[in-house]
PDB file of N, CA and C in Angstrom:
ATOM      1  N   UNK A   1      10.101  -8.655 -14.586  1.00  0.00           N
ATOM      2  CA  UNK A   1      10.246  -7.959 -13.327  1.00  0.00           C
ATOM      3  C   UNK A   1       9.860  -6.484 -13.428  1.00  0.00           C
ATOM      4  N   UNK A   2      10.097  -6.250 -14.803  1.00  0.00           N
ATOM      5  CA  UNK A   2       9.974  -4.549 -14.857  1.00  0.00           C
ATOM      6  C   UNK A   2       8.304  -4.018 -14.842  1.00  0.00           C
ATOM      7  N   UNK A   3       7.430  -4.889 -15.011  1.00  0.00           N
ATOM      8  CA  UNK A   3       6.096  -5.106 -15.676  1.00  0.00           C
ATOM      9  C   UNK A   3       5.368  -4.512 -14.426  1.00  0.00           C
ATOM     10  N   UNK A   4       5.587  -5.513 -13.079  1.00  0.00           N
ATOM     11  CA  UNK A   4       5.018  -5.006 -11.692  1.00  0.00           C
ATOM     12  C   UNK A   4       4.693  -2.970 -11.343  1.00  0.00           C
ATOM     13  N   UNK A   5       6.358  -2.576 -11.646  1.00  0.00           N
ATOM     14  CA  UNK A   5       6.222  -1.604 -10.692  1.00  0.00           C
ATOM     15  C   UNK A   5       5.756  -1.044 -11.481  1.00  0.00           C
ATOM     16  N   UNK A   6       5.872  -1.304 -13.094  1.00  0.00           N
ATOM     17  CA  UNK A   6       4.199  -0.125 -14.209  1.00  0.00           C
ATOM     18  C   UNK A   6       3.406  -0.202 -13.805  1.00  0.00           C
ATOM     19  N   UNK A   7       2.935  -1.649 -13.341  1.00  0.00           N
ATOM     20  CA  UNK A   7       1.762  -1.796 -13.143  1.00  0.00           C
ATOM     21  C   UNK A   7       1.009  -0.950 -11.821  1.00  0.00           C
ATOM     22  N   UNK A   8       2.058  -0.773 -10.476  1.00  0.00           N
ATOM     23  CA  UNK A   8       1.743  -0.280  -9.788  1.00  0.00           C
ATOM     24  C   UNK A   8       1.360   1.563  -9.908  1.00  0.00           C
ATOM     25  N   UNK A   9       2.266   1.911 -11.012  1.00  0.00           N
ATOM     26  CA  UNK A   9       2.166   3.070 -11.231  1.00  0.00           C
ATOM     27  C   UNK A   9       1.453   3.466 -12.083  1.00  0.00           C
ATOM     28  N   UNK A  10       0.654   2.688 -12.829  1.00  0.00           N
ATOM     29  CA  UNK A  10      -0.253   2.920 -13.362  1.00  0.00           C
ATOM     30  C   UNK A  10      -1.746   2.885 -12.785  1.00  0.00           C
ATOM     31  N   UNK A  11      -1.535   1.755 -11.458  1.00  0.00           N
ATOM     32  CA  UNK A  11      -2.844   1.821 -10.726  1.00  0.00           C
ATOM     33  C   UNK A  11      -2.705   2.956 -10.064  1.00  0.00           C
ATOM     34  N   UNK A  12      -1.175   3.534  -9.294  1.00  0.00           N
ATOM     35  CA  UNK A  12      -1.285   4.538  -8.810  1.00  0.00           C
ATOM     36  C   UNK A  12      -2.050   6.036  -9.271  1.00  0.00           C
ATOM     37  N   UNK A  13      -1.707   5.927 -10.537  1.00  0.00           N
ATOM     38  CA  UNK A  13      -1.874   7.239 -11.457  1.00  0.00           C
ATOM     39  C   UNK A  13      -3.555   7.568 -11.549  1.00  0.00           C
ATOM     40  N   UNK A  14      -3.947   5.900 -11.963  1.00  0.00           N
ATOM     41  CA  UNK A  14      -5.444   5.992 -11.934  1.00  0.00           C
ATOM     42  C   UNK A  14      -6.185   6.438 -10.733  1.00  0.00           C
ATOM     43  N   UNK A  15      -5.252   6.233  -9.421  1.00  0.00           N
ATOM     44  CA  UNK A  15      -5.730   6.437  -8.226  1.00  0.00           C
ATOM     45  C   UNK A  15      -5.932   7.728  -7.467  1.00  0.00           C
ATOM     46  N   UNK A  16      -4.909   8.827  -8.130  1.00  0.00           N
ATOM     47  CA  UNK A  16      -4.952   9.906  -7.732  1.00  0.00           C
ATOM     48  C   UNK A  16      -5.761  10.708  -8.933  1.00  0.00           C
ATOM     49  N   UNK A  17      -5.775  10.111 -10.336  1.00  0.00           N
ATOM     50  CA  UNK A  17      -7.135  10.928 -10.868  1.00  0.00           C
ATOM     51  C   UNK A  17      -8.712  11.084 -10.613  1.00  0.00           C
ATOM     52  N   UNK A  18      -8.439   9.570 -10.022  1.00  0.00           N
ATOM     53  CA  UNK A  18     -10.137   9.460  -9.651  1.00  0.00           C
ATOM     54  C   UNK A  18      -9.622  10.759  -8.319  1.00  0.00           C
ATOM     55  N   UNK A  19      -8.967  10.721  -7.442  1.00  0.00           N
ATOM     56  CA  UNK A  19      -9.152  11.533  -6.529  1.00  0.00           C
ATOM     57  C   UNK A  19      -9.004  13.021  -6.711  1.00  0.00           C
ATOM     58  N   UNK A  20      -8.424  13.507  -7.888  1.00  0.00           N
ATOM     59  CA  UNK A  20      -8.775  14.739  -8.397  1.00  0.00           C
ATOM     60  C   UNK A  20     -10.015  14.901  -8.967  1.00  0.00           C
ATOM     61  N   UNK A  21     -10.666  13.828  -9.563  1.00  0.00           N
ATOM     62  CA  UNK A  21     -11.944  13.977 -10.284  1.00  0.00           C
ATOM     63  C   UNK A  21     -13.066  14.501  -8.629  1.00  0.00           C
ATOM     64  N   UNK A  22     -12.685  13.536  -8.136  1.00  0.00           N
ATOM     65  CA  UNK A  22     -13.501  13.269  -6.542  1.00  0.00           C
ATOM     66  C   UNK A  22     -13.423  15.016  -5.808  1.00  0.00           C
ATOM     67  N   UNK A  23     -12.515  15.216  -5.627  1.00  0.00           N
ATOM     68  CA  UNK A  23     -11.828  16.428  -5.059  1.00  0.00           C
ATOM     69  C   UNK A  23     -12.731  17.710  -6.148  1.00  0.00           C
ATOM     70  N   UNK A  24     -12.568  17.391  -7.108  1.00  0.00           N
ATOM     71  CA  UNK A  24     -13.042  18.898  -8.397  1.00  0.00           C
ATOM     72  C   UNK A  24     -14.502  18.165  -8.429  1.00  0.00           C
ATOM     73  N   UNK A  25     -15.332  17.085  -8.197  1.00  0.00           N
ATOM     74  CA  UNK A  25     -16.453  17.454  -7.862  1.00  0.00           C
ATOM     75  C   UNK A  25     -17.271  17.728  -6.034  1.00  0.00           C
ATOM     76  N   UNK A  26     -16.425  17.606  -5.500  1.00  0.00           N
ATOM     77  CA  UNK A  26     -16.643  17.924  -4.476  1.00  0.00           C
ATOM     78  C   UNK A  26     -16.560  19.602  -4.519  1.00  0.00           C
ATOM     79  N   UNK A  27     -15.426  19.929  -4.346  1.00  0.00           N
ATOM     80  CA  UNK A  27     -15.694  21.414  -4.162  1.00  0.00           C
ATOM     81  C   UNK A  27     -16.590  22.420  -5.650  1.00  0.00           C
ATOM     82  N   UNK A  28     -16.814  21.538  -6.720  1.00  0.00           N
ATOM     83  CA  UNK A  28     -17.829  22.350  -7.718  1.00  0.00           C
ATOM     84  C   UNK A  28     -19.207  22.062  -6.620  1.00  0.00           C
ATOM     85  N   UNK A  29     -19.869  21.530  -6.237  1.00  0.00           N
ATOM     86  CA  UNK A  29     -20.931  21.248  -5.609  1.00  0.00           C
ATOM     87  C   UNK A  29     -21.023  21.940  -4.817  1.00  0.00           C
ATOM     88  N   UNK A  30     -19.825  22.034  -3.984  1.00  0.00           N
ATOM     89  CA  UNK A  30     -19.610  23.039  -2.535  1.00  0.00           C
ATOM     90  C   UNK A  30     -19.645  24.572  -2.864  1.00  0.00           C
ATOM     91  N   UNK A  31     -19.323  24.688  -4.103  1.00  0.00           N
ATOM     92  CA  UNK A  31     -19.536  26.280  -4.667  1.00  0.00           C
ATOM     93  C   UNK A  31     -20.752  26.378  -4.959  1.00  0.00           C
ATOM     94  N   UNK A  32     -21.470  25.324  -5.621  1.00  0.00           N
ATOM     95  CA  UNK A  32     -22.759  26.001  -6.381  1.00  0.00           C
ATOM     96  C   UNK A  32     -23.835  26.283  -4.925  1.00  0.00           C
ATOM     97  N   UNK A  33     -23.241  25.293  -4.332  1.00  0.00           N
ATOM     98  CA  UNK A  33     -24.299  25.038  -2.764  1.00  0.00           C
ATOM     99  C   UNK A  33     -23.861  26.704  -1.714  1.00  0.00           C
ATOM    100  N   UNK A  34     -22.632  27.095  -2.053  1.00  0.00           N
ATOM    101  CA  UNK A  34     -22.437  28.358  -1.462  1.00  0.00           C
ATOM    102  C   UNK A  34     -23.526  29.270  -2.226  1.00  0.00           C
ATOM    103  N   UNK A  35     -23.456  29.226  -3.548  1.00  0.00           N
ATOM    104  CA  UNK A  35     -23.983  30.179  -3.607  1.00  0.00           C
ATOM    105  C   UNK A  35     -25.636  30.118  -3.998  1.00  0.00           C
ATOM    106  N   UNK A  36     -25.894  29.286  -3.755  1.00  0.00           N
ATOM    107  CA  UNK A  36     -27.307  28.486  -4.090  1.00  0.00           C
ATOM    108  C   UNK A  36     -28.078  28.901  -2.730  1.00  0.00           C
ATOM    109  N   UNK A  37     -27.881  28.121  -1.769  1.00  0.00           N
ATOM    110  CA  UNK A  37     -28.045  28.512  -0.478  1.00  0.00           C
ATOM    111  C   UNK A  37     -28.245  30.123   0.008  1.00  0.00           C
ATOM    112  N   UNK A  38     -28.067  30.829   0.068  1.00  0.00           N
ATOM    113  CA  UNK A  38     -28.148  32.405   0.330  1.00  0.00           C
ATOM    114  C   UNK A  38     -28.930  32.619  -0.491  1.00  0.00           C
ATOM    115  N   UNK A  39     -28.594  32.666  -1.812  1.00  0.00           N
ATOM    116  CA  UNK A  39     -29.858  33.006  -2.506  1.00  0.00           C
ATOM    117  C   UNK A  39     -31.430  32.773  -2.442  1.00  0.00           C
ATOM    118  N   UNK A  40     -31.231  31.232  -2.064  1.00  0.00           N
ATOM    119  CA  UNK A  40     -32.697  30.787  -1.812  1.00  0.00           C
ATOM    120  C   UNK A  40     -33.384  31.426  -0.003  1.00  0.00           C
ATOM    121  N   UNK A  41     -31.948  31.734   0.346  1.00  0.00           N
ATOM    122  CA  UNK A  41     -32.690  32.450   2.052  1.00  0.00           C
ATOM    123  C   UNK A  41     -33.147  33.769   1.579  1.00  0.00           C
ATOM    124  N   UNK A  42     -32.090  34.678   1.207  1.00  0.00           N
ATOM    125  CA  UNK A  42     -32.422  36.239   0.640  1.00  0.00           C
ATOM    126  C   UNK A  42     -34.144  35.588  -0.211  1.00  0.00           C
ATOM    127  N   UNK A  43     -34.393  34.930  -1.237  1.00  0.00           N
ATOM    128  CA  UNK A  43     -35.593  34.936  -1.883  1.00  0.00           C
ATOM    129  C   UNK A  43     -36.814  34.558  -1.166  1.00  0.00           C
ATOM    130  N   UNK A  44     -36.636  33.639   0.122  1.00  0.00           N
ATOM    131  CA  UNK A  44     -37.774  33.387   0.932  1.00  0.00           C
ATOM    132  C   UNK A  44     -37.829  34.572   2.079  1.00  0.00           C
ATOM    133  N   UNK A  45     -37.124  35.284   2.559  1.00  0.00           N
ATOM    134  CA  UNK A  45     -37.089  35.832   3.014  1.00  0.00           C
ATOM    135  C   UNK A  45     -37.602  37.459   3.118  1.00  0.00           C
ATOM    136  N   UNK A  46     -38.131  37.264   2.002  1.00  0.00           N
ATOM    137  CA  UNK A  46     -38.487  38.529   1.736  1.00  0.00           C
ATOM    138  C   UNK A  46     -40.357  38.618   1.134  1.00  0.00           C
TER     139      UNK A  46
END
């Protein structure tokens, strides 16, 4: 009986790392794209 709710908490655990992994590559992308973006306007732009 005790086996289940590990089990659940172990899928749980896996579930919110993938969503930190998900989350920390989302906003690394969203930074490089902040600052990626401007740069490439300021460089055509001139």
């Amino acid at each position: 009986m005790q086996e289940s709710p590990k089990k659940s908490k172990t899928s749980a655990g896996k579930l919110i790392k993938r969503f930190g992994f998900l989350g920390f590559m989302f906003f690394l992308v969203k930074g490089l794209l902040w600052l990626i973006i401007p740069a490439v306007i300021a460089y055509f732009s001139c």
